[in-house]
N, C-alpha and C. Protein backbone atom coordinates (compact mmCIF):
# COMPACT_ATOMS: atom_id res chain seq x y z
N UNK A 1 -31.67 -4.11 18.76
CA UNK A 1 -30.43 -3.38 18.56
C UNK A 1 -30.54 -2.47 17.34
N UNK A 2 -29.66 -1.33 17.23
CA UNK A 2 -29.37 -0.76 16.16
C UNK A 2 -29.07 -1.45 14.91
N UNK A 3 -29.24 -0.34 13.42
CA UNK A 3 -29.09 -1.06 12.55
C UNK A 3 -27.02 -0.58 12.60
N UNK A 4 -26.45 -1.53 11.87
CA UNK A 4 -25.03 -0.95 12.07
C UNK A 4 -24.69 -0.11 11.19
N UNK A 5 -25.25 0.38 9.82
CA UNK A 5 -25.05 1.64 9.22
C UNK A 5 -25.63 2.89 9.51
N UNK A 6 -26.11 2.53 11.26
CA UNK A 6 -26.52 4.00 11.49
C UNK A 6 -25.18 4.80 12.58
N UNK A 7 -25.52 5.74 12.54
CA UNK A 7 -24.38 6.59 13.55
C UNK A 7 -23.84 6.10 14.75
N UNK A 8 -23.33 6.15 15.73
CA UNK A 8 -22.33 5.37 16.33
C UNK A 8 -22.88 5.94 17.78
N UNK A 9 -23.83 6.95 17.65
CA UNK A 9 -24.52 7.51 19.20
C UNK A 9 -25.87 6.99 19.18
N UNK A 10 -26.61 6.50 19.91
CA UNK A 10 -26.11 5.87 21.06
C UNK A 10 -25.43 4.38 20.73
N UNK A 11 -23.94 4.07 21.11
CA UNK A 11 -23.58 2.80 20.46
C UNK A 11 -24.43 1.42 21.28
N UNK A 12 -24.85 1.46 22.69
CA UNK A 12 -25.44 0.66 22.92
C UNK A 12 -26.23 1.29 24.24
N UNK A 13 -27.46 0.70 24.34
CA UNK A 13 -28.16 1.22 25.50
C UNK A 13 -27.46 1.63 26.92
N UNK A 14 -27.96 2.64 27.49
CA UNK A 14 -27.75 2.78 28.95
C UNK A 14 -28.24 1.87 29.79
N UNK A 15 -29.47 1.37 29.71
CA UNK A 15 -30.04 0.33 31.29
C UNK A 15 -30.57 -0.51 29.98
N UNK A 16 -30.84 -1.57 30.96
CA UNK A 16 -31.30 -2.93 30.75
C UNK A 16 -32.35 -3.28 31.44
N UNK A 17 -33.53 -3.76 31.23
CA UNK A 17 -34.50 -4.68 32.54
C UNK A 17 -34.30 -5.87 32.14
N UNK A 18 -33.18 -6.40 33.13
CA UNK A 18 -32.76 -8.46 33.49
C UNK A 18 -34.00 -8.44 33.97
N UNK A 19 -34.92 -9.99 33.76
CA UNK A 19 -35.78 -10.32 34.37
C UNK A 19 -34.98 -11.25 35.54
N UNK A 20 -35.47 -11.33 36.22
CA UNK A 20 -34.92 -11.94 37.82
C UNK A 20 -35.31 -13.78 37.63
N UNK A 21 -36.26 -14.20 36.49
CA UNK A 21 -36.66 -15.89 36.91
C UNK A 21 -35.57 -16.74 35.89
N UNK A 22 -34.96 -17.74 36.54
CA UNK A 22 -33.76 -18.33 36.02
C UNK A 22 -34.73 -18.45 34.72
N UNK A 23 -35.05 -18.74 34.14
CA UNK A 23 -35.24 -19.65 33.07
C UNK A 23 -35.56 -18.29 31.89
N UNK A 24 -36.27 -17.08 32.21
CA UNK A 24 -36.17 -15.71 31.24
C UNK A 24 -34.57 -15.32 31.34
N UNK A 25 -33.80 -15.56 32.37
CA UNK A 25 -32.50 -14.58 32.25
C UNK A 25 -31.61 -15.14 31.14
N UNK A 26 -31.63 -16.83 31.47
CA UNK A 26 -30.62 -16.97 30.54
C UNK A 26 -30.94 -17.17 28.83
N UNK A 27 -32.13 -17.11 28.64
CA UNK A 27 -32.73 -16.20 27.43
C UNK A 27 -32.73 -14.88 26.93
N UNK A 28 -32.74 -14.23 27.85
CA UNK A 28 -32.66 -12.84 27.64
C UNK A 28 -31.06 -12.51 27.45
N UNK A 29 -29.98 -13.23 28.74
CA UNK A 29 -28.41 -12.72 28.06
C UNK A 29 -28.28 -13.41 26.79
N UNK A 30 -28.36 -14.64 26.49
CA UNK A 30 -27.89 -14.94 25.23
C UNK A 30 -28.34 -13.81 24.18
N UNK A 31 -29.74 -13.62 24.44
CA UNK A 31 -30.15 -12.44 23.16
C UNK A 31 -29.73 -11.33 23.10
N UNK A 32 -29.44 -10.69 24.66
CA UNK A 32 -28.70 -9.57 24.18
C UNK A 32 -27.07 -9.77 23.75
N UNK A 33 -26.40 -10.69 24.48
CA UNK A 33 -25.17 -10.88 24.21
C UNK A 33 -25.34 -11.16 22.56
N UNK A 34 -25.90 -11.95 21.91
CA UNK A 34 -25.50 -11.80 20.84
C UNK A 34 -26.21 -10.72 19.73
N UNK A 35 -26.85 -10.18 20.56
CA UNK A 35 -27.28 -9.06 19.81
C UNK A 35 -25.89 -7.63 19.81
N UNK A 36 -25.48 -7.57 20.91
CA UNK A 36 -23.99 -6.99 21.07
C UNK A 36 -23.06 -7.27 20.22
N UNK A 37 -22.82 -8.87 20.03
CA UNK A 37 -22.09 -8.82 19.33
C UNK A 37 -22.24 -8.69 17.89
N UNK A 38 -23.21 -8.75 17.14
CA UNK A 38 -23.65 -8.35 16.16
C UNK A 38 -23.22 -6.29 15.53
N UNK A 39 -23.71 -6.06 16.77
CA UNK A 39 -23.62 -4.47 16.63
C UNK A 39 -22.14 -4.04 16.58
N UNK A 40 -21.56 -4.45 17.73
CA UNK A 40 -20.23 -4.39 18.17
C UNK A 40 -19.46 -4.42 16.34
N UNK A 41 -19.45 -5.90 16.45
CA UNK A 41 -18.29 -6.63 15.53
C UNK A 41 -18.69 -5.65 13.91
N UNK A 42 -20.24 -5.52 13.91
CA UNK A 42 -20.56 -4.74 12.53
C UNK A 42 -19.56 -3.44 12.56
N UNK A 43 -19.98 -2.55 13.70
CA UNK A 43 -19.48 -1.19 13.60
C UNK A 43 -18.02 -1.16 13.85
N UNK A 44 -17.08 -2.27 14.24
CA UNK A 44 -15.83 -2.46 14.39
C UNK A 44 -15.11 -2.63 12.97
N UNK A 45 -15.67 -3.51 12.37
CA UNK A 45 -15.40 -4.12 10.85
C UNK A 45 -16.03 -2.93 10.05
N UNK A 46 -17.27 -2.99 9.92
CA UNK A 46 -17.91 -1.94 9.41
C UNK A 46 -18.40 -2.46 8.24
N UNK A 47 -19.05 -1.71 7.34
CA UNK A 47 -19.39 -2.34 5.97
C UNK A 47 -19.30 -1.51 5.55
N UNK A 48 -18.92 -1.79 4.18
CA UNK A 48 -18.58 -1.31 3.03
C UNK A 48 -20.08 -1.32 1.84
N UNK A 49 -20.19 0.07 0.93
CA UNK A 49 -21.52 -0.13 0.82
C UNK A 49 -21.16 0.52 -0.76
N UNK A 50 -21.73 0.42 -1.94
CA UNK A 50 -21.28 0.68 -2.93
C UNK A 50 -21.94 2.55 -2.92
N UNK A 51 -21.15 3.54 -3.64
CA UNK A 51 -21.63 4.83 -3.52
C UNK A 51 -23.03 5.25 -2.30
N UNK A 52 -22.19 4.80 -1.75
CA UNK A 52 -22.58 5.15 -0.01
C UNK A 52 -21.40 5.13 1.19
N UNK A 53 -21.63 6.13 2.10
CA UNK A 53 -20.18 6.32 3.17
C UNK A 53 -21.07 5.50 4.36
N UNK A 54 -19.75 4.82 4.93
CA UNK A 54 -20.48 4.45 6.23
C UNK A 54 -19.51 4.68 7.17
N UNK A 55 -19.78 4.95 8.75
CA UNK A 55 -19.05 4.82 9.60
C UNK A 55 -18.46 3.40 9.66
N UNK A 56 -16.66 3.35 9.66
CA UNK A 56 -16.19 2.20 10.12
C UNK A 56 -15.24 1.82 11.27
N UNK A 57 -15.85 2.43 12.22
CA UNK A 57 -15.57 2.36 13.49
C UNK A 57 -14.09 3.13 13.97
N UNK A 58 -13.64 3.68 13.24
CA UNK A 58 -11.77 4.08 13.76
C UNK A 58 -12.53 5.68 13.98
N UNK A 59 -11.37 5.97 15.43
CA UNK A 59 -11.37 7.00 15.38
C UNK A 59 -9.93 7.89 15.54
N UNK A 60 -9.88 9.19 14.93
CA UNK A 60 -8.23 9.46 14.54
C UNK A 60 -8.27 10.92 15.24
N UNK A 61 -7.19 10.68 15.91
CA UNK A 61 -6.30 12.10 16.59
C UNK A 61 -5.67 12.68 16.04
N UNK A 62 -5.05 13.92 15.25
CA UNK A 62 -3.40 14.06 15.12
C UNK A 62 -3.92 15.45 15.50
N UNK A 63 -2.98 16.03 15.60
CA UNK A 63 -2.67 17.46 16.34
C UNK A 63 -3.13 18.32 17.02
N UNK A 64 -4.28 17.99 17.52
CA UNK A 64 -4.63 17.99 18.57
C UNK A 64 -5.67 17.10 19.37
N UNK A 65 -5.79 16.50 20.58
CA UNK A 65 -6.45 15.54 20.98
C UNK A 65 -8.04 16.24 21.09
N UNK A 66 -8.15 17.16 21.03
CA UNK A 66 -9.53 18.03 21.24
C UNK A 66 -10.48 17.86 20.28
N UNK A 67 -9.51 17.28 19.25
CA UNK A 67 -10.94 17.36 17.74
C UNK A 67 -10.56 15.22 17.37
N UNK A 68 -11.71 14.90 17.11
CA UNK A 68 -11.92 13.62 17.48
C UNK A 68 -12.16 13.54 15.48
N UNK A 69 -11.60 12.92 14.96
CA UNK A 69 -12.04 12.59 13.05
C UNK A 69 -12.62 11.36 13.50
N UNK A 70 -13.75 11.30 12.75
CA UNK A 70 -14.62 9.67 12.43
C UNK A 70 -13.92 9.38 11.20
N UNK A 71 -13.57 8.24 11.45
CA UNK A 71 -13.55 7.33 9.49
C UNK A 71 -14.48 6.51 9.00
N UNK A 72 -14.34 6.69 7.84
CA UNK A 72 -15.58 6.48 6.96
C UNK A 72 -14.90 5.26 5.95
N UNK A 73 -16.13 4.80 5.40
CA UNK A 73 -15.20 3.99 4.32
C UNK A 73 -16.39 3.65 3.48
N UNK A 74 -15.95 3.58 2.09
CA UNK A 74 -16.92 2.92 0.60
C UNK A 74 -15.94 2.37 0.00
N UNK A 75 -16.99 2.06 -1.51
CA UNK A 75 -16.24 1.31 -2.32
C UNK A 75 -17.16 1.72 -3.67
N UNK A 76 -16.12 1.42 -4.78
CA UNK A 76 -16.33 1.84 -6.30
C UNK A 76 -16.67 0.22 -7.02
N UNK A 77 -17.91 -0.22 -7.50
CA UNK A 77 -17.61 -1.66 -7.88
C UNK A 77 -17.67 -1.52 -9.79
N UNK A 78 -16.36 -2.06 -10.00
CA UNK A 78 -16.05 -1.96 -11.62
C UNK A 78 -16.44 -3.66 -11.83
N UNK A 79 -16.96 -3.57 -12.68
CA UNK A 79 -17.24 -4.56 -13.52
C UNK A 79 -18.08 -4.07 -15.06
N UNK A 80 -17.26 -4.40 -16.06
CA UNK A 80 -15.96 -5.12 -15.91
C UNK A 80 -14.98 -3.56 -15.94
N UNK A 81 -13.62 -4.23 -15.41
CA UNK A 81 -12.48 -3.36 -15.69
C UNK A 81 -12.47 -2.85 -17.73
N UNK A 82 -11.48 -1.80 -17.70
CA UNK A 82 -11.58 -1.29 -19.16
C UNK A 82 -10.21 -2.06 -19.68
N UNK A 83 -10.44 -2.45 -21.41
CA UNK A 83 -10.00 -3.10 -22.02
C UNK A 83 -8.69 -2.75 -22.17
N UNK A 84 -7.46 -2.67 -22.02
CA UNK A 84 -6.19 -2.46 -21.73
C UNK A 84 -6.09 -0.53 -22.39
N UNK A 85 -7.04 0.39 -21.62
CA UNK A 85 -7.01 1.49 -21.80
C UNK A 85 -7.42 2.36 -20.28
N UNK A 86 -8.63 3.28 -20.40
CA UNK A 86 -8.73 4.15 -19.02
C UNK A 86 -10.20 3.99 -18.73
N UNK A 87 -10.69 3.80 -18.05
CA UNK A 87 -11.79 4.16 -17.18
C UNK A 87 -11.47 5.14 -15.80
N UNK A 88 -12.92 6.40 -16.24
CA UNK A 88 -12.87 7.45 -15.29
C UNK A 88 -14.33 7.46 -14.77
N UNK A 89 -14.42 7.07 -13.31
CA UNK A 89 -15.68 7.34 -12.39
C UNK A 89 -15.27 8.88 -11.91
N UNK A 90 -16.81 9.14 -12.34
CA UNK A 90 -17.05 11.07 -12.04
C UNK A 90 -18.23 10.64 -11.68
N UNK A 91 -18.88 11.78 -10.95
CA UNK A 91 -20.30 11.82 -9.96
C UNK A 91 -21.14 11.09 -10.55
N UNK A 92 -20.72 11.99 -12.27
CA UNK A 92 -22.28 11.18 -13.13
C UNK A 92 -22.23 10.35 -13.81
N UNK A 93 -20.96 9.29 -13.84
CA UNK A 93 -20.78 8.45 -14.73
C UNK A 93 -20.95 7.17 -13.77
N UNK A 94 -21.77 5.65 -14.93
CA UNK A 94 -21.88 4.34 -14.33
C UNK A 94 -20.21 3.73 -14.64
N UNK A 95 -20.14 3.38 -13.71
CA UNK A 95 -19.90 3.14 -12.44
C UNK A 95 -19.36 4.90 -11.72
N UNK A 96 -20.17 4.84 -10.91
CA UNK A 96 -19.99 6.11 -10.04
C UNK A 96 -19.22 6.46 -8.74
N UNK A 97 -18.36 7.45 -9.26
CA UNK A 97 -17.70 8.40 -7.57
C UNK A 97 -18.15 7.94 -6.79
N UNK A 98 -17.59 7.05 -5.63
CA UNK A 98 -18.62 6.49 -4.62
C UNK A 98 -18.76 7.73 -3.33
N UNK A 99 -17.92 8.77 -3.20
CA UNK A 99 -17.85 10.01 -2.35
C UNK A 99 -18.83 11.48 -2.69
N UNK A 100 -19.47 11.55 -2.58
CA UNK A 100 -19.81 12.68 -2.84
C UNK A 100 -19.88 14.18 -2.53
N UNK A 101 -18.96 13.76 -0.88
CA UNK A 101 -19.62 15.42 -0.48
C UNK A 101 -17.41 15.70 0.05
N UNK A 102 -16.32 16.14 -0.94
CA UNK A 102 -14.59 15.91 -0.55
C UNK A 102 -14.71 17.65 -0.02
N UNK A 103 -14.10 17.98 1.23
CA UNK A 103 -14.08 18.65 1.33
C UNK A 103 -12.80 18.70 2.34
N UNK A 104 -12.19 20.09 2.96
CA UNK A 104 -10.72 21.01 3.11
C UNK A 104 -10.40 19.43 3.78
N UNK A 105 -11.21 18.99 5.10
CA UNK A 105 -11.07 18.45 6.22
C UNK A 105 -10.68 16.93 5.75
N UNK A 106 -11.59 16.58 4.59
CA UNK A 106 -11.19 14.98 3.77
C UNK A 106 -9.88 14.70 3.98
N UNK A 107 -9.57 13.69 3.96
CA UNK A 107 -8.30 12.71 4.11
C UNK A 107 -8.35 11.48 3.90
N UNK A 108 -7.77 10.86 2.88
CA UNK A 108 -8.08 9.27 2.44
C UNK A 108 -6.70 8.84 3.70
N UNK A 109 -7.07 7.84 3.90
CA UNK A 109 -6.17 7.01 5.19
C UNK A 109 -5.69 5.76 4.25
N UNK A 110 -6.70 5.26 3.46
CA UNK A 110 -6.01 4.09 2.60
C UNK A 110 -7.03 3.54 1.50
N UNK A 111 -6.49 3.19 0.12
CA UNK A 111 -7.03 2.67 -0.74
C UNK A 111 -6.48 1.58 -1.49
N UNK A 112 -7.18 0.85 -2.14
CA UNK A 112 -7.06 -0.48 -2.65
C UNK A 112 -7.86 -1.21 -3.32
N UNK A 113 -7.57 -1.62 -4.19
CA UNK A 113 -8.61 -2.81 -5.36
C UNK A 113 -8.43 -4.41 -5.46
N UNK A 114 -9.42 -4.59 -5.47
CA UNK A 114 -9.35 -6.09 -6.48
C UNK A 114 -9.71 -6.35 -7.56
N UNK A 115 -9.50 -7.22 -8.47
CA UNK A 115 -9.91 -7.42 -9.86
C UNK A 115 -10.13 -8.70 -9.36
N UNK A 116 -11.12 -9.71 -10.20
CA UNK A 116 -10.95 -11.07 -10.40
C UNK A 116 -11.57 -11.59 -11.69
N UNK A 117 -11.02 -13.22 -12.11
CA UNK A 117 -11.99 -13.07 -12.97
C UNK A 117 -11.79 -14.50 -12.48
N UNK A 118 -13.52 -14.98 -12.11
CA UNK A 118 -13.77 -16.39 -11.63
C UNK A 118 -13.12 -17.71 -12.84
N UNK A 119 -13.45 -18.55 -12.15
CA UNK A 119 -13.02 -20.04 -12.96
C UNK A 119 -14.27 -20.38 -13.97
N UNK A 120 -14.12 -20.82 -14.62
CA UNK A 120 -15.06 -20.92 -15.83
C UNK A 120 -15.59 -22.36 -15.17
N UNK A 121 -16.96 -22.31 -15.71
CA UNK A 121 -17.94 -23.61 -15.57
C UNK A 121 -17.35 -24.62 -16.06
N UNK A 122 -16.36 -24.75 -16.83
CA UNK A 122 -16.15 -26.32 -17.56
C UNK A 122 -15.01 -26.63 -16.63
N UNK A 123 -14.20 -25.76 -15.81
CA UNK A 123 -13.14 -26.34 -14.77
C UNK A 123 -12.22 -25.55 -14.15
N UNK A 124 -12.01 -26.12 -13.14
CA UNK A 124 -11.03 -24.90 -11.98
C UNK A 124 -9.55 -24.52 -12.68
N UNK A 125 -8.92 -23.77 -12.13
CA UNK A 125 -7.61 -23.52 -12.72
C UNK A 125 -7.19 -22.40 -13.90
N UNK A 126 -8.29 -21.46 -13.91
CA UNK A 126 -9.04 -21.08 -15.25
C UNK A 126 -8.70 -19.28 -14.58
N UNK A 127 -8.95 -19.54 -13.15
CA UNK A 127 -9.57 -17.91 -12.30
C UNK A 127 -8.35 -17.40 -11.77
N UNK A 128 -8.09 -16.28 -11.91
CA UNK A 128 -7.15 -14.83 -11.62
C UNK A 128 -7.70 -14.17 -10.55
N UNK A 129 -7.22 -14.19 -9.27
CA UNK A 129 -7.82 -13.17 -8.37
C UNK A 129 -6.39 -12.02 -7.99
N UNK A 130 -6.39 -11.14 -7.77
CA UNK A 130 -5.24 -10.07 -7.69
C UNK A 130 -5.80 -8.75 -6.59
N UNK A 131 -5.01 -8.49 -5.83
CA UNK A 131 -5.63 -7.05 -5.43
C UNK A 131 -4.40 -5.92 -5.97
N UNK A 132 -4.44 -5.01 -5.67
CA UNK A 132 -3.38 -3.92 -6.29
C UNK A 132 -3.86 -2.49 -5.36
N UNK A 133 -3.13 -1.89 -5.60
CA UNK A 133 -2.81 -0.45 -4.82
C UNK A 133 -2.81 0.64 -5.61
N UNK A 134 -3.00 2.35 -5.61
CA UNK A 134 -3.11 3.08 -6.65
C UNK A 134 -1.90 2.44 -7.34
N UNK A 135 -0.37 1.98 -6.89
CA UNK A 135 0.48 1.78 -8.05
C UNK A 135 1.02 0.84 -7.29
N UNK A 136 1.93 -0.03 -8.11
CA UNK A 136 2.56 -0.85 -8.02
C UNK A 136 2.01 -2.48 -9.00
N UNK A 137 1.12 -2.44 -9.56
CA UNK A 137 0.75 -4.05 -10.05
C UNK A 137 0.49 -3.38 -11.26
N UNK A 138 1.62 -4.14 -12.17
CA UNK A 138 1.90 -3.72 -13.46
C UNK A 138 0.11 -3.80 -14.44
N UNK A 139 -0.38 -5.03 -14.19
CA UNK A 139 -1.45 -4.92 -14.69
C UNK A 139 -2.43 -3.67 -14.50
N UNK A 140 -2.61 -2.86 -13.56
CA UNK A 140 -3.82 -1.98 -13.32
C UNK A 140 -3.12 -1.04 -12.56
N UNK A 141 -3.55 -0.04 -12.63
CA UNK A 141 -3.15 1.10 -11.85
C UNK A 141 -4.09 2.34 -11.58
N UNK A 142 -4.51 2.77 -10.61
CA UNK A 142 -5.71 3.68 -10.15
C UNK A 142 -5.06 5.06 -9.45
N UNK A 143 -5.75 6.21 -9.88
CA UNK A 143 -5.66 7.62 -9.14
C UNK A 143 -6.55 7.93 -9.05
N UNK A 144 -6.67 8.81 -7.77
CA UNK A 144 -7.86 9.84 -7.22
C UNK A 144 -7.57 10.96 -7.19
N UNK A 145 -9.00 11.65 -7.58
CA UNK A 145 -8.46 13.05 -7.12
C UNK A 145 -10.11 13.75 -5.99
N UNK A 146 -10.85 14.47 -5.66
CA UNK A 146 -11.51 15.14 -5.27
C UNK A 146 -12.97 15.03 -6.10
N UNK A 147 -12.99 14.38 -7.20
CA UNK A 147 -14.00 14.83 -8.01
C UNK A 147 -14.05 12.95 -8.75
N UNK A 148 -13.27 12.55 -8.86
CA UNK A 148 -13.13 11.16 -10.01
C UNK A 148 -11.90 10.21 -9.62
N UNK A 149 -11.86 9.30 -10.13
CA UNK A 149 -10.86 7.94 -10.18
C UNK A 149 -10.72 7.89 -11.70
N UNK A 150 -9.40 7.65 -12.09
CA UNK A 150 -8.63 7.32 -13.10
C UNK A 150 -8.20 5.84 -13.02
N UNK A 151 -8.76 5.17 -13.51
CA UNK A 151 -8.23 3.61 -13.86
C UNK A 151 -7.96 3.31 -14.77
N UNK A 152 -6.25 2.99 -15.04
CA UNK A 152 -5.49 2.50 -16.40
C UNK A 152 -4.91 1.06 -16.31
N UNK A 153 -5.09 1.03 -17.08
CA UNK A 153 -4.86 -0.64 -17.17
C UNK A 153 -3.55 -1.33 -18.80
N UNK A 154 -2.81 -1.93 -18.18
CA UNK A 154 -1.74 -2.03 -19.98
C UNK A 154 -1.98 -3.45 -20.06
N UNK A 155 -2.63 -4.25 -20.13
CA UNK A 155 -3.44 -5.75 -20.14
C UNK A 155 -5.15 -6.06 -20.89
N UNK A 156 -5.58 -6.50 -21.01
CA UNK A 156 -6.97 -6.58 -21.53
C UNK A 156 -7.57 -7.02 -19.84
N UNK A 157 -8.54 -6.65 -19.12
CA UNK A 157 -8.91 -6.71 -17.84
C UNK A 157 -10.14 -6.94 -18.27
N UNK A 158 -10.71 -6.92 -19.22
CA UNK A 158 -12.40 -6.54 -19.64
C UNK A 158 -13.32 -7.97 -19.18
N UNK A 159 -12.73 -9.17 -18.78
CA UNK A 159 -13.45 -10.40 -18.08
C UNK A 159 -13.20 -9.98 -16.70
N UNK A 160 -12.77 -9.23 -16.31
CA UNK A 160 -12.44 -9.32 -14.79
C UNK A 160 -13.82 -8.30 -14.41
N UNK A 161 -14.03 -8.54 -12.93
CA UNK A 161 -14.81 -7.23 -12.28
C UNK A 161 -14.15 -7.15 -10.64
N UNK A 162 -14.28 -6.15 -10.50
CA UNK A 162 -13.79 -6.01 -8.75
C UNK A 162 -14.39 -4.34 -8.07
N UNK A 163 -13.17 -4.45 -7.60
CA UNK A 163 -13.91 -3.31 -6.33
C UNK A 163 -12.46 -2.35 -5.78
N UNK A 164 -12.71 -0.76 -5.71
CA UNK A 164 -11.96 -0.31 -5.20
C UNK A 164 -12.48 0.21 -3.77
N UNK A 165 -11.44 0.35 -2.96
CA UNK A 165 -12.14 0.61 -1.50
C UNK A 165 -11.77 1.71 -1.10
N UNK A 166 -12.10 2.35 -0.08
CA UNK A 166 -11.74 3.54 -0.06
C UNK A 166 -11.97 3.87 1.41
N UNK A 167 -11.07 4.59 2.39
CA UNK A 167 -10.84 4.59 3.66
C UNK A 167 -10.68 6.11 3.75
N UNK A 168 -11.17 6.64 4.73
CA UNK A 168 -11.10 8.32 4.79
C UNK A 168 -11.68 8.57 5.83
N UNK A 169 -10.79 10.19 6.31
CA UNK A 169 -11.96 10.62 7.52
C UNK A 169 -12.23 12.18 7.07
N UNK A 170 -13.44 12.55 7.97
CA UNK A 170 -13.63 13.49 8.25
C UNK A 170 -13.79 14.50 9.33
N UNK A 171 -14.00 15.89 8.56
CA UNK A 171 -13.85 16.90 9.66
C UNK A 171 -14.11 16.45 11.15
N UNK A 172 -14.25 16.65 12.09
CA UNK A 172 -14.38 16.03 13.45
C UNK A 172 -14.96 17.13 14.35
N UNK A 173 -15.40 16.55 16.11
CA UNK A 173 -15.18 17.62 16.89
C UNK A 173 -14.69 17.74 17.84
């Protein structure tokens, strides 16, 4: 089978050779069946890949049914978050713009973060996990624009690390 971060043509073979002797066939469906589902469920879910786009399986209509948008999706991984001030990812800065090529046709469909900061070795009860949205969670707050991410934070976040995600399509045909 395909690898699932490759393009979505051809999504699965045209013909098959079933061998005809009971004892190869039902070897051979299990392998392809779960080789299907492997491919399938990857490019459905999709993966998420740090400053890399991947196809994640949606495909979007609006105004006219003739032009078909693929969506794409990455992710920005902060660790750690900045100390109750700003962190800005730009092309050339670590941690990096995970998008590189925003253009007329771009459209983010949806974004979102997590922060966490695990339980400490001496005992549970210790760990903060949170996700948040560009706004709304008083602790952290994130903007985009075409070029960078703005992450402000009014808390000390600097033990935490997480991940912003990022959902978008493009031009189509």
């Amino acid at each position: 089978m395909s690898n699932p971060m490759e393009l979505f043509s051809p999504f699965l073979a045209t013909t098959y050779n079933i061998p005809e002797e009971d004892d190869r066939l039902k070897t051979y469906l299990v392998d392809r069946f779960s080789s299907f589902a492997d491919v399938i469920n990857d490019k459905k879910i999709g993966v998420y890949s740090q400053a890399a786009e991947n196809l994640n399986g949606n495909k979007v209509f609006y105004d006219t049914t003739r032009t078909t948008r693929n969506g794409y999706q990455t992710l920005a991984r902060i660790n750690p978050f900045p100390n109750a001030g700003i962190l800005v990812l730009t092309l050339t800065s670590d941690p990096q713009f995970p998008i590189q090529d925003v253009n007329p046709e771009f459209v983010i469909t949806d974004m979102w973060g997590t922060a966490n900061k695990p339980c400490s070795s001496t005992g549970a009860g210790d760990g903060d996990y949170f996700s948040f949205m560009p706004q709304g969670d008083t602790r952290i707050r994130f903007s985009m624009s075409d070029i960078q991410i703005t992450i402000t934070t009014t808390v000390d976040l600097s033990a935490y690390n997480g991940f912003i995600f990022i959902e978008y399509l493009r031009n189509g045909s």
